[in-house]
PDB file of N, CA and C in Angstrom:
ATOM      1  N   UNK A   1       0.851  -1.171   0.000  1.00  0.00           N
ATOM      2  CA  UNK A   1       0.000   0.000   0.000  1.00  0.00           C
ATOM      3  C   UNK A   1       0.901   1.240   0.000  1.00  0.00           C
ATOM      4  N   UNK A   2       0.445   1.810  -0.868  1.00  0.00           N
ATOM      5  CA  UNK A   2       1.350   2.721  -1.214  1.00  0.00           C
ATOM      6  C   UNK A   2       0.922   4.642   0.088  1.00  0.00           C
ATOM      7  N   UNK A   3       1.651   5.379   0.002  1.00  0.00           N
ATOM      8  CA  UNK A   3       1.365   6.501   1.105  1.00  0.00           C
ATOM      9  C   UNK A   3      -0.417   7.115   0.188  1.00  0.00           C
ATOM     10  N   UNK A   4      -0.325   7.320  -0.672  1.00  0.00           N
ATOM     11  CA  UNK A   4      -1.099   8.469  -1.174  1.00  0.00           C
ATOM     12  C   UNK A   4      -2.471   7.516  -1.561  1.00  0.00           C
ATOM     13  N   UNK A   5      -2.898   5.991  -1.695  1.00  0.00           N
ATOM     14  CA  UNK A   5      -4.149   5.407  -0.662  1.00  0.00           C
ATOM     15  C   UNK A   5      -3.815   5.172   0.424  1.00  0.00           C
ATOM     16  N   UNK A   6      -2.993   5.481   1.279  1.00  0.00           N
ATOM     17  CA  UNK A   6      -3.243   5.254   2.492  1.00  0.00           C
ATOM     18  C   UNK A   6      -3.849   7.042   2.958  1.00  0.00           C
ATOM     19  N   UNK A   7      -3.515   7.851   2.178  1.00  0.00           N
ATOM     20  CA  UNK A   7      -3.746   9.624   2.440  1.00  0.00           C
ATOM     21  C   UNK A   7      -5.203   9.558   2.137  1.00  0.00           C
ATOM     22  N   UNK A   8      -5.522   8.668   0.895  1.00  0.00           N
ATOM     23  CA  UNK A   8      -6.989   8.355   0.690  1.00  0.00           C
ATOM     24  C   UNK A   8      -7.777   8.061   1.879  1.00  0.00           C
ATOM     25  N   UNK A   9      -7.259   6.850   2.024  1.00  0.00           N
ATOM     26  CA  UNK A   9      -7.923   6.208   3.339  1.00  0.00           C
ATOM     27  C   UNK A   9      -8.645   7.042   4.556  1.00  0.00           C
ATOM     28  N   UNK A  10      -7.481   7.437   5.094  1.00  0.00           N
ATOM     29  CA  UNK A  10      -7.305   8.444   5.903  1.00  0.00           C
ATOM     30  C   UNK A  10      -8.483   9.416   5.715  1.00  0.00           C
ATOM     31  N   UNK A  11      -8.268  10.418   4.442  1.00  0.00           N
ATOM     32  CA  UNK A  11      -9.211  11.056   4.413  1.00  0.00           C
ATOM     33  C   UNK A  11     -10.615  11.198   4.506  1.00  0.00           C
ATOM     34  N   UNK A  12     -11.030   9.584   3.962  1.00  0.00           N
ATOM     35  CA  UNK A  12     -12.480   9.481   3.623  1.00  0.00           C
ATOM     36  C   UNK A  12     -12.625   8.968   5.150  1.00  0.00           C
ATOM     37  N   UNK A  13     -12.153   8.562   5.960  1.00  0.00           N
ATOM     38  CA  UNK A  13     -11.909   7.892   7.394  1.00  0.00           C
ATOM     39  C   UNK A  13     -12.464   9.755   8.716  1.00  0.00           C
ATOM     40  N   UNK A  14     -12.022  10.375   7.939  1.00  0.00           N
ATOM     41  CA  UNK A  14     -12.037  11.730   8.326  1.00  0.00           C
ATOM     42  C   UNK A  14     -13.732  12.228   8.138  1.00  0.00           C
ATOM     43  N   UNK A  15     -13.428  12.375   6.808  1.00  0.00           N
ATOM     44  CA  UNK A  15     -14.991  13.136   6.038  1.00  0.00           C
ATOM     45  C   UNK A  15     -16.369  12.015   6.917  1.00  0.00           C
ATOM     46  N   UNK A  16     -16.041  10.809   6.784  1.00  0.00           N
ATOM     47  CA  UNK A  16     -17.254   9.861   7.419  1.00  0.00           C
ATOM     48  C   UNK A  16     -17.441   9.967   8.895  1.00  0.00           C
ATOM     49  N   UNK A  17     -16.559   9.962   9.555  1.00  0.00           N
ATOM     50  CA  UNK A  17     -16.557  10.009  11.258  1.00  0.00           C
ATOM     51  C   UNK A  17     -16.937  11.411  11.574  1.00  0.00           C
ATOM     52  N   UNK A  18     -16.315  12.704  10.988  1.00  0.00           N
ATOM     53  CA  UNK A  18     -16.698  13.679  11.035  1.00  0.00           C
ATOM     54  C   UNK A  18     -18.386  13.978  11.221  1.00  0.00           C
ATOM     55  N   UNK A  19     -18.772  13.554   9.743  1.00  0.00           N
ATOM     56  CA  UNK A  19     -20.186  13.170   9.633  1.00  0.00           C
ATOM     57  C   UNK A  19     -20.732  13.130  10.767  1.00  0.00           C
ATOM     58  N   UNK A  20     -20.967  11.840  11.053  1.00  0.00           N
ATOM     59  CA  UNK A  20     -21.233  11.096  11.884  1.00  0.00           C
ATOM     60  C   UNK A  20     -20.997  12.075  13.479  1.00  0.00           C
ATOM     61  N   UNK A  21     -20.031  12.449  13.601  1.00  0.00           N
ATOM     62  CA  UNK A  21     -19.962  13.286  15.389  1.00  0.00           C
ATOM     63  C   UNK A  21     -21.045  14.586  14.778  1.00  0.00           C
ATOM     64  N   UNK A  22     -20.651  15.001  13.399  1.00  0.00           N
ATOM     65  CA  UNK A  22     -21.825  16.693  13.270  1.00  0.00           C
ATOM     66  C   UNK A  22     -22.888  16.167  13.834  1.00  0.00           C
ATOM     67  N   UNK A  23     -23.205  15.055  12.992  1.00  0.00           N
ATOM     68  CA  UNK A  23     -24.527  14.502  13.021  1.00  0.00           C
ATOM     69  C   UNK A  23     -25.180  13.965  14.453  1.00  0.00           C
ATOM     70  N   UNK A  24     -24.681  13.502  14.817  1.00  0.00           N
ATOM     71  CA  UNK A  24     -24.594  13.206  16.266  1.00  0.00           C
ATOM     72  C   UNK A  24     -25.107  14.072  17.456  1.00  0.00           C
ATOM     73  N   UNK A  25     -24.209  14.884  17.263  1.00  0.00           N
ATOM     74  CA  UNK A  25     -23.732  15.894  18.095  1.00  0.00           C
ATOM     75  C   UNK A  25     -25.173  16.935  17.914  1.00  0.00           C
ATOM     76  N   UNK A  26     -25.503  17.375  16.895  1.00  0.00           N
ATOM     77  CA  UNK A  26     -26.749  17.920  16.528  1.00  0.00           C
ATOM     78  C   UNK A  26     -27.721  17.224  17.065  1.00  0.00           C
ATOM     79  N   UNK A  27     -28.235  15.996  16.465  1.00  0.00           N
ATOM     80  CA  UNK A  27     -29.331  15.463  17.516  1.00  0.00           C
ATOM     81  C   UNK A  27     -29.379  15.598  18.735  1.00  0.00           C
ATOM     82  N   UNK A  28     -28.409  15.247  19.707  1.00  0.00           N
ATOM     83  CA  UNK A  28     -28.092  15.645  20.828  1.00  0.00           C
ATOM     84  C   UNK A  28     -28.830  17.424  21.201  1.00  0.00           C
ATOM     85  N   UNK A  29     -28.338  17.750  20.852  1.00  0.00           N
ATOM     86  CA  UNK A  29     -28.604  19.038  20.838  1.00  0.00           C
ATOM     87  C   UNK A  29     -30.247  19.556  20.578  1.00  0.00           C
ATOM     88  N   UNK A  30     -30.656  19.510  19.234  1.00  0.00           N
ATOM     89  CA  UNK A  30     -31.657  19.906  19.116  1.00  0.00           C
ATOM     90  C   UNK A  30     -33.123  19.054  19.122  1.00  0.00           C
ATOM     91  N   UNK A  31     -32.866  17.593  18.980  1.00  0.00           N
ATOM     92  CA  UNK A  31     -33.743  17.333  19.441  1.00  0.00           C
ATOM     93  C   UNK A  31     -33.674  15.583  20.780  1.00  0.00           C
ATOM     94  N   UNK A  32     -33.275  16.382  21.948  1.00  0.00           N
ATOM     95  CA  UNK A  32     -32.859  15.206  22.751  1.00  0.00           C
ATOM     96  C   UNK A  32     -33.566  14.489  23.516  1.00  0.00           C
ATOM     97  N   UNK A  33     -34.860  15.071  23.383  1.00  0.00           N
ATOM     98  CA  UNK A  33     -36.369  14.428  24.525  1.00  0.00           C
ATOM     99  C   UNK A  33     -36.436  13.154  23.187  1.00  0.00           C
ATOM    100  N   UNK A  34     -36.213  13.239  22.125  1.00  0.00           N
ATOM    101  CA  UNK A  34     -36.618  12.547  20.680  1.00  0.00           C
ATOM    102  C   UNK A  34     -35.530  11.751  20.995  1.00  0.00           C
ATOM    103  N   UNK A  35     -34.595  11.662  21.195  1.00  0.00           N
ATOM    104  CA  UNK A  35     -33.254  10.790  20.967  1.00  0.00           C
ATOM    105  C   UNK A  35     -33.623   9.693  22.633  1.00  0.00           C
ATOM    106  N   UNK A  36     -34.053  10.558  23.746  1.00  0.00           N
ATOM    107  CA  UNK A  36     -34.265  10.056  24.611  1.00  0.00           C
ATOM    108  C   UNK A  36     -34.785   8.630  24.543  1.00  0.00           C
ATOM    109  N   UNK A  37     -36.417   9.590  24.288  1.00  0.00           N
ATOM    110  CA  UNK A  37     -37.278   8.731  23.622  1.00  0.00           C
ATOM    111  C   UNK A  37     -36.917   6.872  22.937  1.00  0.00           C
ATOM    112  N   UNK A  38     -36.343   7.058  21.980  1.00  0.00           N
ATOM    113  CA  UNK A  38     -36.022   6.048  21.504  1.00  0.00           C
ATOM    114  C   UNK A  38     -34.649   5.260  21.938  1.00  0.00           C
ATOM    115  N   UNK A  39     -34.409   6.016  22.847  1.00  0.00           N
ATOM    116  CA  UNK A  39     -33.661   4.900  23.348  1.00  0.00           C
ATOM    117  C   UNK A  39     -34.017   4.044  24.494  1.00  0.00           C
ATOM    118  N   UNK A  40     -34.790   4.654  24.898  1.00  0.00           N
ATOM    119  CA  UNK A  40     -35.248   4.664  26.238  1.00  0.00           C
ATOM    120  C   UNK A  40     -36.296   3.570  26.036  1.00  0.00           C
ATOM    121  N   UNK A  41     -36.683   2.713  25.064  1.00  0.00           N
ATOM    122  CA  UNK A  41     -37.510   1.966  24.734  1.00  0.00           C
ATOM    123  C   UNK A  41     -36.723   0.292  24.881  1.00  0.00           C
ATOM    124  N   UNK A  42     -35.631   1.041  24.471  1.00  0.00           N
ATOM    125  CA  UNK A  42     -34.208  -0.514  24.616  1.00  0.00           C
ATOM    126  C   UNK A  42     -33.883  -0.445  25.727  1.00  0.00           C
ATOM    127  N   UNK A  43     -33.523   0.711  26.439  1.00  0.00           N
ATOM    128  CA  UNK A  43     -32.672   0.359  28.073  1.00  0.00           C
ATOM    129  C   UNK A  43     -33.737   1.607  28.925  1.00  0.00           C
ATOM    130  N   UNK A  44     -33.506   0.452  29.658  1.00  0.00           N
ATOM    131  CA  UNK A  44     -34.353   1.416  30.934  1.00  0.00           C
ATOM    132  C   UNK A  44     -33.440   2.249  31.629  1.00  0.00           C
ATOM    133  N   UNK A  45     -33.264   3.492  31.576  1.00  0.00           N
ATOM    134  CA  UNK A  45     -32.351   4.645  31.900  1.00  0.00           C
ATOM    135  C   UNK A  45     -33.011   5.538  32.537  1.00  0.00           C
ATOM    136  N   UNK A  46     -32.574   6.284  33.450  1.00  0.00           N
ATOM    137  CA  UNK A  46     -33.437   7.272  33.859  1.00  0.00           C
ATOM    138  C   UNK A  46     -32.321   8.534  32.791  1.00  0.00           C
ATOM    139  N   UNK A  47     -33.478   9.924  33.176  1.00  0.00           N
ATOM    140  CA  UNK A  47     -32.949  10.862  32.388  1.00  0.00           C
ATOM    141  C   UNK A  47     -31.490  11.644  32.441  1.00  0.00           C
ATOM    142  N   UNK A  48     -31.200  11.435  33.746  1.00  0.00           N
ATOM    143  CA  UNK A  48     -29.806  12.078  34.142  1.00  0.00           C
ATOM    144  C   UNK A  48     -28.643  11.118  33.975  1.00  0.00           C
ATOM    145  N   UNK A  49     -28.905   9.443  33.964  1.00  0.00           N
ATOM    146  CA  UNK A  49     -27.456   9.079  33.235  1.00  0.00           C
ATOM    147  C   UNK A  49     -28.026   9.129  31.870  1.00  0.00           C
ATOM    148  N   UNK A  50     -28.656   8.797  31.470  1.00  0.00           N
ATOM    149  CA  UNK A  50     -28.715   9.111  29.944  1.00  0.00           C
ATOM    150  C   UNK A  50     -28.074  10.285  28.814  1.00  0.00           C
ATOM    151  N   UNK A  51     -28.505  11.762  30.151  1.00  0.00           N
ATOM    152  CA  UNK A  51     -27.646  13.040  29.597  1.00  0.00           C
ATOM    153  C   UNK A  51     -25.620  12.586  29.849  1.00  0.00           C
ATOM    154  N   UNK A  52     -25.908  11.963  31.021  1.00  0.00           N
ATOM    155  CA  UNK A  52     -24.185  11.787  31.427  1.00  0.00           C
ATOM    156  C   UNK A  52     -23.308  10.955  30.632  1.00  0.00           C
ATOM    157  N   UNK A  53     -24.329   9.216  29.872  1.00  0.00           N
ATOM    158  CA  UNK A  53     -24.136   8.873  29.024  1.00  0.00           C
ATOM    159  C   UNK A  53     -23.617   9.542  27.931  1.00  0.00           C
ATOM    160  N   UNK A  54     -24.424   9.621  26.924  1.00  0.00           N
ATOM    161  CA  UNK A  54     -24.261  10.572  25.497  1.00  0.00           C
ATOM    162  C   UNK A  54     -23.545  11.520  25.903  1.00  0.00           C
ATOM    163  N   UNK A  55     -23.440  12.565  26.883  1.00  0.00           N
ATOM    164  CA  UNK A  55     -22.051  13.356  26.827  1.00  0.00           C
ATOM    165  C   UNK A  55     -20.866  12.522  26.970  1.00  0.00           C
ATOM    166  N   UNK A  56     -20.556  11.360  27.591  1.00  0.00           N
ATOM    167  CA  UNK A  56     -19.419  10.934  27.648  1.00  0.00           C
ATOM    168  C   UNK A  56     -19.430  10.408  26.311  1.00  0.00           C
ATOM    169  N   UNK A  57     -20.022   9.513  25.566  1.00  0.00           N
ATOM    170  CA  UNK A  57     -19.995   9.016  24.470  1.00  0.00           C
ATOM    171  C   UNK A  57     -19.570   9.862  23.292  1.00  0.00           C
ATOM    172  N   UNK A  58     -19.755  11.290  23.582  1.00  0.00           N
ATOM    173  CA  UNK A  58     -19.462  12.399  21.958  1.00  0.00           C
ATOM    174  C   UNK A  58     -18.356  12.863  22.396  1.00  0.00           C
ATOM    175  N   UNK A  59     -17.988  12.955  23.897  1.00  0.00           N
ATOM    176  CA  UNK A  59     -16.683  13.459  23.816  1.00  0.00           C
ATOM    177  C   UNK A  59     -15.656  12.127  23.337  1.00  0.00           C
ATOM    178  N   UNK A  60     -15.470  10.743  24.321  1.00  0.00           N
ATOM    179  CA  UNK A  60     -14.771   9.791  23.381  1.00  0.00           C
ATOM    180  C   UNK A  60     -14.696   9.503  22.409  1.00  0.00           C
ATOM    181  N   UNK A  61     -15.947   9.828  21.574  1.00  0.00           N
ATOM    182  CA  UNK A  61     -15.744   9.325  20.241  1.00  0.00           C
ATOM    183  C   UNK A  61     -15.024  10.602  19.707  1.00  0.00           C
ATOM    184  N   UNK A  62     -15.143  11.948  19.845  1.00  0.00           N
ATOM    185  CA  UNK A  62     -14.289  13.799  19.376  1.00  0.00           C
ATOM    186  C   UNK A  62     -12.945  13.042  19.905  1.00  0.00           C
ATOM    187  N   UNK A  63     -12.428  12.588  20.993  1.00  0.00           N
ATOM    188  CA  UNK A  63     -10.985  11.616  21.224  1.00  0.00           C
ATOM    189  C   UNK A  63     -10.659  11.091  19.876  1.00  0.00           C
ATOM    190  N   UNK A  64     -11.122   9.850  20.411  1.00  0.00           N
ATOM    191  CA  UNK A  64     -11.459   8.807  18.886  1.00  0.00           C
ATOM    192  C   UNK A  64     -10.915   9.565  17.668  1.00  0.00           C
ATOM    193  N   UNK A  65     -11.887  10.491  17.366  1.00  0.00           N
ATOM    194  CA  UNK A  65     -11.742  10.498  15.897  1.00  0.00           C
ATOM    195  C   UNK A  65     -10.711  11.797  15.819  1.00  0.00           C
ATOM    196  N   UNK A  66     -10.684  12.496  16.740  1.00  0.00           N
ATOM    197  CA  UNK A  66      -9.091  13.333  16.024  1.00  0.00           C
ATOM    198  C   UNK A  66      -7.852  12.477  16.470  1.00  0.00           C
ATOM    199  N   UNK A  67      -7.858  11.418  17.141  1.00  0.00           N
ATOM    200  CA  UNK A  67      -6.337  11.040  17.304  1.00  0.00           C
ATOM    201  C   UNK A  67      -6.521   9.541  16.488  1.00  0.00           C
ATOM    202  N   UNK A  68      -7.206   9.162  15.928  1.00  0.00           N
ATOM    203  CA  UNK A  68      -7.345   8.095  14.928  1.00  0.00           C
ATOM    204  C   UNK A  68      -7.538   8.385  13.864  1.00  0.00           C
ATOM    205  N   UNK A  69      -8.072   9.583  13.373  1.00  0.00           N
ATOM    206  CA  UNK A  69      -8.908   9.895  11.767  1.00  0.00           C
ATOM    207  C   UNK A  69      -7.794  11.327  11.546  1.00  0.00           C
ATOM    208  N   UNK A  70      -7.779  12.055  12.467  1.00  0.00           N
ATOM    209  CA  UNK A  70      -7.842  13.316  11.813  1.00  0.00           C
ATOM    210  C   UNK A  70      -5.852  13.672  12.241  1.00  0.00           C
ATOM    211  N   UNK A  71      -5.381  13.479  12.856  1.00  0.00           N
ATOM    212  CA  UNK A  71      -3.902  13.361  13.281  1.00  0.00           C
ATOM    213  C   UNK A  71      -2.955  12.378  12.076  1.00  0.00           C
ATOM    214  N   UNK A  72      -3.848  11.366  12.042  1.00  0.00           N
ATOM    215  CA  UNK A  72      -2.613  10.370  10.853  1.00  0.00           C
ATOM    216  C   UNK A  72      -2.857  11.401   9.592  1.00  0.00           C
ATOM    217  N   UNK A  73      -4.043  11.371   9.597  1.00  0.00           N
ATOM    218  CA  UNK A  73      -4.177  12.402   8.123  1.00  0.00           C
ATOM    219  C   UNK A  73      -3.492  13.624   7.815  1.00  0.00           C
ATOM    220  N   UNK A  74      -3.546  14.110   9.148  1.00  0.00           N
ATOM    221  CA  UNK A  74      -2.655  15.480   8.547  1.00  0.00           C
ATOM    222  C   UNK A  74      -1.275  15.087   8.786  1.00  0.00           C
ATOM    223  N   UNK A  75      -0.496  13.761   9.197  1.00  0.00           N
ATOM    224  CA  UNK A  75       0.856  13.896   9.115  1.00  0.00           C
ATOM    225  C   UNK A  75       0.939  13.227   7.902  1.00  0.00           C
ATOM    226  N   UNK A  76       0.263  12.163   7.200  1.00  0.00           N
ATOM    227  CA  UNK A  76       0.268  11.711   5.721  1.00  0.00           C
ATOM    228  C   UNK A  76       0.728  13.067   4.811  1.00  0.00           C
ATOM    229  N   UNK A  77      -0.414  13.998   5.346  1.00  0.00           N
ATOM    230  CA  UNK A  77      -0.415  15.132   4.204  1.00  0.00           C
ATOM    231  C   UNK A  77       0.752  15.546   4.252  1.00  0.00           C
ATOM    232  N   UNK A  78       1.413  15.891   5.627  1.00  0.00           N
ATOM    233  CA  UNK A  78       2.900  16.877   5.529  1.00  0.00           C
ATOM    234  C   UNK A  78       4.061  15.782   4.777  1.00  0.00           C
ATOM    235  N   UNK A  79       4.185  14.277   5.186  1.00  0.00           N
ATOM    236  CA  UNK A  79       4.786  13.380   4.777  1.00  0.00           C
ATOM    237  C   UNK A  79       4.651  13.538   3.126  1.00  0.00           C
ATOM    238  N   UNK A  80       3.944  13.344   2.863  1.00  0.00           N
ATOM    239  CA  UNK A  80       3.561  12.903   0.891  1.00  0.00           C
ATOM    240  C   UNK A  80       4.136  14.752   0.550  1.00  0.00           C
TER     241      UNK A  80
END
């Protein structure tokens, strides 16, 4: 595998996870009695770990994805 698909890789690894936390991260936000809601149908949670939940979950995954997705990528870029 050569550097410049692996810069590929990387990137689209970036653009998708990215996605995914905007996206995320927005529901959270604007509509969270709705997000509640449906989760709350699978696990019986009360409302205050649920908020403590999902905040821990968007910050590990904002971890996650800049020191897995978004860090290799930009040293690929300076490398190539």
């Amino acid at each position: 595998m050569d550097i410049y698909t692996l810069t590929a890789f990387f990137m689209w690894c970036t653009i998708i996870n990215g996605i995914l936390l905007i996206f995320w991260t927005i529901m959270c936000m604007l509509v969270p009695d709705f997000v509640y809601q449906v989760q709350s149908r699978w696990f019986t949670i009360s409302r205050g770990t649920f908020d403590v939940v999902i905040y821990s979950f968007l910050g590990l995954f904002k971890i996650f994805f800049l020191f897995l997705n978004v860090v290799p990528y930009i040293v690929l870029l300076i490398i190539g």
